[in-house]
Protein backbone atom coordinates (compact mmCIF):
# COMPACT_ATOMS: atom_id res chain seq x y z
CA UNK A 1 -10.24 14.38 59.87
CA UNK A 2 -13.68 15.73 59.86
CA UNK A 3 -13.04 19.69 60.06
CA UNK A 4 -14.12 20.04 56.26
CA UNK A 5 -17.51 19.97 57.57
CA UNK A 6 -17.26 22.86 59.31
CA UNK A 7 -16.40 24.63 55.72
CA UNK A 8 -19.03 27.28 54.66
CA UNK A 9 -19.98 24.23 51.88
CA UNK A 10 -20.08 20.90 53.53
CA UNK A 11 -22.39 23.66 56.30
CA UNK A 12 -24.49 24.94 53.15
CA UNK A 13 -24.74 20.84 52.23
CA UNK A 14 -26.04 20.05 56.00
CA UNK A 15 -28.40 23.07 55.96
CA UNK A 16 -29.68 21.52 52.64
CA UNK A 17 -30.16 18.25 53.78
CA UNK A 18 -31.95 19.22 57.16
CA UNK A 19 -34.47 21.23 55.30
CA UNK A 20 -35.04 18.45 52.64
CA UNK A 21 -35.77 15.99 55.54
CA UNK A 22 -37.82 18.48 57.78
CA UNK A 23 -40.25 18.42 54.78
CA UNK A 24 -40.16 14.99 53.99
CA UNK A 25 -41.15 14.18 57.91
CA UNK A 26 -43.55 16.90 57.69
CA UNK A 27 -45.27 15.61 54.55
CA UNK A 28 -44.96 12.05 56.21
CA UNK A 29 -47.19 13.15 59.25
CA UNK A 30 -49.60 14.99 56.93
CA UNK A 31 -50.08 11.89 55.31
CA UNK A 32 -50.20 9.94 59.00
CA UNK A 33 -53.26 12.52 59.91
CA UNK A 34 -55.00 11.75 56.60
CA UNK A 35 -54.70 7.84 57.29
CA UNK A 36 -55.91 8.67 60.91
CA UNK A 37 -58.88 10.57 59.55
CA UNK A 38 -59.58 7.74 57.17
CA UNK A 39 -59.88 5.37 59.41
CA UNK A 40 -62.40 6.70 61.72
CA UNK A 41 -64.56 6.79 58.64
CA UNK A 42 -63.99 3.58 58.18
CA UNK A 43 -64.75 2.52 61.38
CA UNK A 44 -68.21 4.90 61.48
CA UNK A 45 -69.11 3.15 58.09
CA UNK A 46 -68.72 -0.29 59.89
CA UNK A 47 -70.25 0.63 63.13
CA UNK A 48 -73.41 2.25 61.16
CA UNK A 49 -74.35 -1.33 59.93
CA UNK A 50 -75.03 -2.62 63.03
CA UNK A 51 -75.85 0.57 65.72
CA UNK A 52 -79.57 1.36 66.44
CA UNK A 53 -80.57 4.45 64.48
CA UNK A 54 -80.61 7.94 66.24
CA UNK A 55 -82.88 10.70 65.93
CA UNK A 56 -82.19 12.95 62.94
CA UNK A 57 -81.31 16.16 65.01
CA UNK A 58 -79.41 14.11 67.04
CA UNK A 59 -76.33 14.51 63.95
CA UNK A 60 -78.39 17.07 61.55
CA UNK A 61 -79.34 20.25 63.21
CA UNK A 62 -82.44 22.33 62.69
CA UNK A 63 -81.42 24.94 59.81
CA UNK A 64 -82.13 28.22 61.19
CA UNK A 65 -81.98 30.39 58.25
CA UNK A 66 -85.73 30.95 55.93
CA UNK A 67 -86.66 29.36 52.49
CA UNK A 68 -83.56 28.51 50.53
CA UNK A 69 -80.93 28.29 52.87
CA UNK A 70 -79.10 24.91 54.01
CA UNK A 71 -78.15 24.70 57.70
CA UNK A 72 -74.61 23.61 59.06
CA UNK A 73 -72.71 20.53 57.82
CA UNK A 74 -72.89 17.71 60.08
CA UNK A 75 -70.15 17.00 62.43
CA UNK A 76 -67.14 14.65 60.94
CA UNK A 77 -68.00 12.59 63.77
CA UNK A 78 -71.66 12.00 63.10
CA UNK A 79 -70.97 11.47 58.88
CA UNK A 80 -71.98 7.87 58.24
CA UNK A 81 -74.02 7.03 61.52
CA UNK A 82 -77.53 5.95 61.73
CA UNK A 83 -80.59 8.06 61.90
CA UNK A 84 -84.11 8.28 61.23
CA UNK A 85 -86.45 10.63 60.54
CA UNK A 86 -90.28 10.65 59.77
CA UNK A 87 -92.39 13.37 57.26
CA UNK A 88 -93.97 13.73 53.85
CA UNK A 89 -92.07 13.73 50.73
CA UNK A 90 -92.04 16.76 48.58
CA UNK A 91 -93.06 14.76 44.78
CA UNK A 92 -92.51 18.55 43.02
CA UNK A 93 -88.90 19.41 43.85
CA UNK A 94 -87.01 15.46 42.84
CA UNK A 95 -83.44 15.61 42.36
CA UNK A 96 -81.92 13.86 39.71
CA UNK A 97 -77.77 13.37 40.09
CA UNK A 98 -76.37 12.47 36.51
CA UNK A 99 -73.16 10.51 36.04
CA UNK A 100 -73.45 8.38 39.31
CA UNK A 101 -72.04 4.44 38.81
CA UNK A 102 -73.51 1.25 40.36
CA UNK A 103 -71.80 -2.25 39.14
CA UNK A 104 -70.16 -0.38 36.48
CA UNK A 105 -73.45 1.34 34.91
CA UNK A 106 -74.36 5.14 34.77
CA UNK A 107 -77.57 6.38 35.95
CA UNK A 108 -78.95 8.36 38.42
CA UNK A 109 -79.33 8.61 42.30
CA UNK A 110 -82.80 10.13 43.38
CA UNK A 111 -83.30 12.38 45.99
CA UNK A 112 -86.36 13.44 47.50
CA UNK A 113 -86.81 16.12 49.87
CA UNK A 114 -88.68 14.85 53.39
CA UNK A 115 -90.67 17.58 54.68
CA UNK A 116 -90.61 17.12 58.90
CA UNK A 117 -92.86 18.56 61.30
CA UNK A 118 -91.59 21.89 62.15
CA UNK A 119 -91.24 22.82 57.89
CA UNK A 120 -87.62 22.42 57.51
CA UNK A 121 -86.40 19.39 55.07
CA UNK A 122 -84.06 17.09 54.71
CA UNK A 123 -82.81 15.42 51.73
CA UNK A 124 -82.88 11.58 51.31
CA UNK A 125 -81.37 9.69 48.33
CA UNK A 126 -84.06 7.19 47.60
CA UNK A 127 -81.42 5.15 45.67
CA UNK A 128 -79.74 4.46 41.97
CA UNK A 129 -81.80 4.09 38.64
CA UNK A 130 -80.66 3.30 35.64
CA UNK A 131 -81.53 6.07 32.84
CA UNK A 132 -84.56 5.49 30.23
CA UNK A 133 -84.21 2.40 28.04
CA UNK A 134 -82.40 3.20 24.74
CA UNK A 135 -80.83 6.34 25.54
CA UNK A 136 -77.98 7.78 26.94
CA UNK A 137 -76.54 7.76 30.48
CA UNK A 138 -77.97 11.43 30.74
CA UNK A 139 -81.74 10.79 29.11
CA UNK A 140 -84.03 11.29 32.23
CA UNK A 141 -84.95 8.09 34.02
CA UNK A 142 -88.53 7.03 34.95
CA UNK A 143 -88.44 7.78 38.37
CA UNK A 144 -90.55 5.49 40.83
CA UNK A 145 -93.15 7.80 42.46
CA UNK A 146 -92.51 8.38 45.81
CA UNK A 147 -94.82 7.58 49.07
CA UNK A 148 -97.65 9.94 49.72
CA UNK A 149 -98.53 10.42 53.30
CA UNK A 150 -96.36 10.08 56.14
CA UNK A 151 -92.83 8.24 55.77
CA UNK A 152 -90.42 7.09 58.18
CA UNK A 153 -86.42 6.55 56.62
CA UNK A 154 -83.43 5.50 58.66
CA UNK A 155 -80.34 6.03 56.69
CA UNK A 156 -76.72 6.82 56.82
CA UNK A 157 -76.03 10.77 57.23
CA UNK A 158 -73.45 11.62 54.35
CA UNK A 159 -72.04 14.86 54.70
CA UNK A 160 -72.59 18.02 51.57
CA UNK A 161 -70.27 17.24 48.79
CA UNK A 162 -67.85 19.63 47.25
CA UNK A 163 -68.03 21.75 43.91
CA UNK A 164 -71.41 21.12 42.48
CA UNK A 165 -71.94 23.04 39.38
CA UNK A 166 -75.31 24.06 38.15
CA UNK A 167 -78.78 22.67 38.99
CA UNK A 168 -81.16 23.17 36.07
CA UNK A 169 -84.64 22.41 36.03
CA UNK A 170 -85.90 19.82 32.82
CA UNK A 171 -89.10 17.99 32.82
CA UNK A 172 -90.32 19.10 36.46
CA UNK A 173 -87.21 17.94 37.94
CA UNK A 174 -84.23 19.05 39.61
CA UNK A 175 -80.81 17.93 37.67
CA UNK A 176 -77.42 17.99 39.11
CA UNK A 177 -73.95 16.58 39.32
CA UNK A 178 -72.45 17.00 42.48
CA UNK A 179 -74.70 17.00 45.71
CA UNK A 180 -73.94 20.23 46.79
CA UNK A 181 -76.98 21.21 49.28
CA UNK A 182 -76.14 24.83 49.53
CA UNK A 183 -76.83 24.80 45.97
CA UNK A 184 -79.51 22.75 45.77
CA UNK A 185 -81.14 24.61 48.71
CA UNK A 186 -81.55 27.77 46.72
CA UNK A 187 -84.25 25.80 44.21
CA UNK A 188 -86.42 24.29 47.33
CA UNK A 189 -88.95 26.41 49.19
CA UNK A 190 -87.96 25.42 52.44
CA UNK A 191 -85.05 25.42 54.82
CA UNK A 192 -82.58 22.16 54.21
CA UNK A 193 -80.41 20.19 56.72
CA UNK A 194 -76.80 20.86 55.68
CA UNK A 195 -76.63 17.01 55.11
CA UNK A 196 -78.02 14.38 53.45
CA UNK A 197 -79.46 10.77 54.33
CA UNK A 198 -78.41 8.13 52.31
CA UNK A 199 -81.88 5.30 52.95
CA UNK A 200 -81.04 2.13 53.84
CA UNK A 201 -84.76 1.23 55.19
CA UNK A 202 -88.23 3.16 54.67
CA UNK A 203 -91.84 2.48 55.85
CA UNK A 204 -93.68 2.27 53.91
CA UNK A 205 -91.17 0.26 51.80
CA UNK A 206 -88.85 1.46 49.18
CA UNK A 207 -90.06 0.90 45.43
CA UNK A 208 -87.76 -2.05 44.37
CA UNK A 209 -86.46 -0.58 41.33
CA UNK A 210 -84.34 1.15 43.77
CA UNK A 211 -80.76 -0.36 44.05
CA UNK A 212 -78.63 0.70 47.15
CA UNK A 213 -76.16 3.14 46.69
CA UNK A 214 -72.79 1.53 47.88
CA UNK A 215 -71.05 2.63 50.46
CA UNK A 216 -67.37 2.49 49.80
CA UNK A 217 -64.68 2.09 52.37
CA UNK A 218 -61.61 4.87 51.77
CA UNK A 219 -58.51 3.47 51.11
CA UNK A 220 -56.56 4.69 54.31
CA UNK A 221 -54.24 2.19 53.66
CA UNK A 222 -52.33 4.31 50.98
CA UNK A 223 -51.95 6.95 53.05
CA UNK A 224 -49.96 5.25 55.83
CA UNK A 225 -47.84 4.00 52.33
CA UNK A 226 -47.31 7.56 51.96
CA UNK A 227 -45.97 7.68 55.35
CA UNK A 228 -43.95 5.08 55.60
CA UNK A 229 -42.07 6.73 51.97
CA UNK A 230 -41.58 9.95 53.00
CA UNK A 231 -40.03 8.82 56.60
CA UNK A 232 -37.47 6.71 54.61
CA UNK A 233 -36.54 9.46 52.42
CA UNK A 234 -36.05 11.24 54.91
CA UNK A 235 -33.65 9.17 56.99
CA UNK A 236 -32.04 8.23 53.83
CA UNK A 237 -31.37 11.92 53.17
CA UNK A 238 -29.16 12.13 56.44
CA UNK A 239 -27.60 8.60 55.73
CA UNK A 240 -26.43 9.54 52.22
CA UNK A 241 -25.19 12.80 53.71
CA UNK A 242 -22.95 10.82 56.36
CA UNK A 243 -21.64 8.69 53.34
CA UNK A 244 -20.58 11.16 51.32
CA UNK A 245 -18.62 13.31 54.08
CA UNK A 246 -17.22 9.56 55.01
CA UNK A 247 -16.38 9.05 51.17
CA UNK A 248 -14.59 12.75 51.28
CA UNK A 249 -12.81 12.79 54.69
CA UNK A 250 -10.92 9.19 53.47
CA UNK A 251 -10.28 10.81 50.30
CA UNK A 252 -8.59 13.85 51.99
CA UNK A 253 -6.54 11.24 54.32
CA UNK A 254 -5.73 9.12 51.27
CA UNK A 255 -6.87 5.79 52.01
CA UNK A 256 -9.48 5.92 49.07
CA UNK A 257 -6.42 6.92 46.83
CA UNK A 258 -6.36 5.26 43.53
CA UNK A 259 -4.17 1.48 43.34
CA UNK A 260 -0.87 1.42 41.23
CA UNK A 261 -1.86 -1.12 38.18
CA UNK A 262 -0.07 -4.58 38.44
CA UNK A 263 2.04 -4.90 35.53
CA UNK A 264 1.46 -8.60 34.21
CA UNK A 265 4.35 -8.46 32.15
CA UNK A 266 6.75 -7.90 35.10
CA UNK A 267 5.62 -11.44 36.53
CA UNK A 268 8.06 -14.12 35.86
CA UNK A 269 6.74 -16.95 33.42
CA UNK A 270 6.20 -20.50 35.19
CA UNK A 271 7.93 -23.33 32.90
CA UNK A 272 6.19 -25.42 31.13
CA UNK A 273 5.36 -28.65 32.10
CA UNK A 274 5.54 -31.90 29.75
């Protein structure tokens, strides 16, 4: 009954709908590591609120290279922990980041450069600020002076982000879009840790013009969606191949033949009743 499927065909259809669902099960676990990877980022965000800071070389190590070069990108496994780290900010090399949103405004996140012990830096995002009053989202904020002396921050260690662009110099400061530290490296004088800390807590204390930068959670959720799509489609693949053989082999054996019409007008009349 079913020796049509061994036609060169109904084989071409099966090789087709194999392949179709090998991908679709293949995307479907791509999408099941990315919901895997999102969720231990998750988790580090939530475990950083409450774990006891660790030393900054602990998850940033010491660049190597001279003046200008960034060292290696933090560990996925450190991104988002706790550390701390004491020095003395560098006031002459701020860095401005344009087109950054807190509560729905546009402004600015300021980073500083903290200059530790051995001359190598690290860069700390001091916070958001809202641009200069009655311009545009891109007219230079006034940017709370920084600490002189020696400063201790504990902060979350946020990896280098991708892209980046240009960084121009206007009015004494450093302006950028994307915080790209291999780029922004080449402007300091001064090795830079490959990542950044996002400061939570400074001594002594952050100006309070400063508002946190959020810290959003990724939505890992959507990815195991993703998953749970692409493994239907895929089994539904190999179901609607069964049906249609099915539909085909009792259309071959004629039991899905078409019905002979009734003819009403054949059917004898009932009388009438009165």
């Amino acid at each position: 009954m079913y020796r049509f499927l061994l036609t060169p065909r109904w084989l071409g259809y099966l090789a087709l709908t194999l392949v179709a669902a090998a991908v679709m099960v293949f995307l479907g676990n791509w999408q099941l590591d990315r919901y895997r990877g999102r969720t231990e980022v998750n988790e580090r965000i939530d475990a950083g609120s409450t774990m006891r800071p660790a030393p900054l070389r602990d998850a940033l190590p010491a660049p190597t290279g001279g003046p200008g070069t960034a060292g290696p990108a933090p560990a996925d496994r450190v991104t988002w922990t706790k550390v701390t780290a004491t020095g003395r900010y560098d006031t002459a090399n701020v860095v401005l980041v344009r087109g950054r949103t807190a509560d729905r405004d546009v402004g600015f996140e300021v980073l500083t450069p903290l200059v530790l012990a051995d001359g190598t830096a690290v860069l700390v995002d001091r916070g958001w600020i809202p641009p200069a009053p009655g311009g545009g989202a891109t007219v230079q904020p006034q940017v709370p002076a920084a600490p002189t002396g020696e400063v201790t921050v504990t902060g979350r260690v946020v990896a280098s982000e991708s892209g980046g662009g240009t960084v121009d110099r206007r009015a004494g400061k450093l302006e950028t879009r994307r915080i790209s530290i291999p780029r922004l490296a080449r402007q300091l004088p001064y090795p830079v840790a490959g990542g950044y800390v996002l400061l939570d807590q400074q001594t002594p204390a952050a100006d309070p013009a400063f508002q946190a930068v959020p810290i959003g959670h990724t939505n890992n959720w959507q990815n195991f969606g993703y998953v749970v799509q692409w493994w239907l489609f895929a089994g539904m693949s190999l179901v609607g191949y069964g049906w249609v053989a099915r539909r085909e082999a009792r259309r071959m054996a004629g039991l899905d033949g078409p019905r002979t019409p009734t003819d009403r007008a054949a059917e004898p009349v009932s009388p009438a009743t009165t």
